[in-house]
Protein backbone atom coordinates (compact mmCIF):
# COMPACT_ATOMS: atom_id res chain seq x y z
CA UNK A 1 2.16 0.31 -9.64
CA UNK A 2 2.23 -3.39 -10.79
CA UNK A 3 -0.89 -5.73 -11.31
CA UNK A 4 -0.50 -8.97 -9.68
CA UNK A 5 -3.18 -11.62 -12.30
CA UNK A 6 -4.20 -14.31 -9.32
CA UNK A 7 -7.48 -15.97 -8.50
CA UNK A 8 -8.31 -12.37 -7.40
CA UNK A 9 -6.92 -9.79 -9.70
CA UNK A 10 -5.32 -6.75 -7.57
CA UNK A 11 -3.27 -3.59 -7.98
CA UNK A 12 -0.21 -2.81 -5.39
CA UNK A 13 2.57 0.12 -5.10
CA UNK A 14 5.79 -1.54 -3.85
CA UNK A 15 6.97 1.29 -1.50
CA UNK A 16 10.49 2.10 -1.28
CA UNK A 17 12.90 -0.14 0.20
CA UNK A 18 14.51 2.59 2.18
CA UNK A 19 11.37 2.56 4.09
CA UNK A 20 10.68 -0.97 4.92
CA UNK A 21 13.27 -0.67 8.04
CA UNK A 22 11.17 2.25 9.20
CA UNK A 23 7.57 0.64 9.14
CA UNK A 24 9.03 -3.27 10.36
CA UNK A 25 10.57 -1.26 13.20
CA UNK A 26 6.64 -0.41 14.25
CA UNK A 27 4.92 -3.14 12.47
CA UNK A 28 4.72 -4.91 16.10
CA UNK A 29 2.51 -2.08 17.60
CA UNK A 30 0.55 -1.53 14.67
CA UNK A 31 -0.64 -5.12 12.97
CA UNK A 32 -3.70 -6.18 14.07
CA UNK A 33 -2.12 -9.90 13.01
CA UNK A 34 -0.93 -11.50 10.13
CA UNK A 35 1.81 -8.91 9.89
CA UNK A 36 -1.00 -6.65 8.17
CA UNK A 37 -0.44 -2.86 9.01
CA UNK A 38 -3.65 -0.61 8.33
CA UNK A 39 -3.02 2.32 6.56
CA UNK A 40 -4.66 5.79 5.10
CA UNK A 41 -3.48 6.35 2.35
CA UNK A 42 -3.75 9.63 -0.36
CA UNK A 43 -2.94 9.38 -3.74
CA UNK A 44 -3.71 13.15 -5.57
CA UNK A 45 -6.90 14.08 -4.27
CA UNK A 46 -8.48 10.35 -3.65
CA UNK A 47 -8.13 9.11 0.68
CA UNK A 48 -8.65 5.43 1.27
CA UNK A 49 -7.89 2.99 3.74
CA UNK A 50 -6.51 -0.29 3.38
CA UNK A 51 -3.64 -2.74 4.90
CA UNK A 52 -0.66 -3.24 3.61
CA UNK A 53 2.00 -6.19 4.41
CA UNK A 54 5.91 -7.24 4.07
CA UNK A 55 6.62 -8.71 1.00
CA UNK A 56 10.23 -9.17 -1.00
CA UNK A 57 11.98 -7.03 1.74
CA UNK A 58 9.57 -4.14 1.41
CA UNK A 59 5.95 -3.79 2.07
CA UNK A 60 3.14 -3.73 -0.57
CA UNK A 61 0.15 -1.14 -0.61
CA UNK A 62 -2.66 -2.59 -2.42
CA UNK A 63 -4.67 -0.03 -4.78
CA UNK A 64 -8.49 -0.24 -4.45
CA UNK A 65 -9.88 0.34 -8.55
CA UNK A 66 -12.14 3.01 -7.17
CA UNK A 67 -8.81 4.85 -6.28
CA UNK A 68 -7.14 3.73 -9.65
CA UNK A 69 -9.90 4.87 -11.84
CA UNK A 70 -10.06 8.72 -9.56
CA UNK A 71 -6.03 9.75 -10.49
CA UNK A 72 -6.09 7.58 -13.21
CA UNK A 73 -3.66 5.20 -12.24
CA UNK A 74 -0.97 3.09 -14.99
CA UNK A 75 0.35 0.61 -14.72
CA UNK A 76 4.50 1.13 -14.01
CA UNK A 77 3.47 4.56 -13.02
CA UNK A 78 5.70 5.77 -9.95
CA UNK A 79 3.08 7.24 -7.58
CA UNK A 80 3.10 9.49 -5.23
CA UNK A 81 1.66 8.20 -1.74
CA UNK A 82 1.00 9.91 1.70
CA UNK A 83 0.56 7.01 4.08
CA UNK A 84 -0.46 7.20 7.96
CA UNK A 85 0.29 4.43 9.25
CA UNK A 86 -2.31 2.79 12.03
CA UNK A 87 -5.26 4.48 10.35
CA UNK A 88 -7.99 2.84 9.35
């Protein structure tokens, strides 16, 4: 997980590159524009929804604080994610 300090402050999971080929191959039928992808997502016990997009030849799930604070979420932590794509 990696903190990106903007005009917004946000936390994201960079998923694994491996997968980007996968998800771009179905991005098409499942952005509702923008290239955005909705998503549920788990992380431990916590379920939220979100959207994540392409960026740096991978695609970027962004980590809501309410889910960060629940598993207790660091910063450089790998993280285990179960993602269904589509979902919102």
């Amino acid at each position: 997980m990696w903190h990106w300090r903007g005009p917004a402050p946000y936390h994201f999971i960079s998923l694994p590159v491996e997968l980007a080929d996968e998800i771009k191959a179905r991005a098409r039928e499942l952005t509702y524009g923008w290239g955005m992808i909705p998503v549920a997502a788990t992380i431990g016990t916590t379920r939220f929804t979100t959207s994540m997009y392409e960026k740096d030849g991978t695609y970027i799930l962004p980590i809501k604080n309410a889910v960060r604070f629940a598993e207790e979420l660091e910063i450089g932590a790998l993280i285990l994610v179960d993602i269904d794509l589509g979902h919102t």
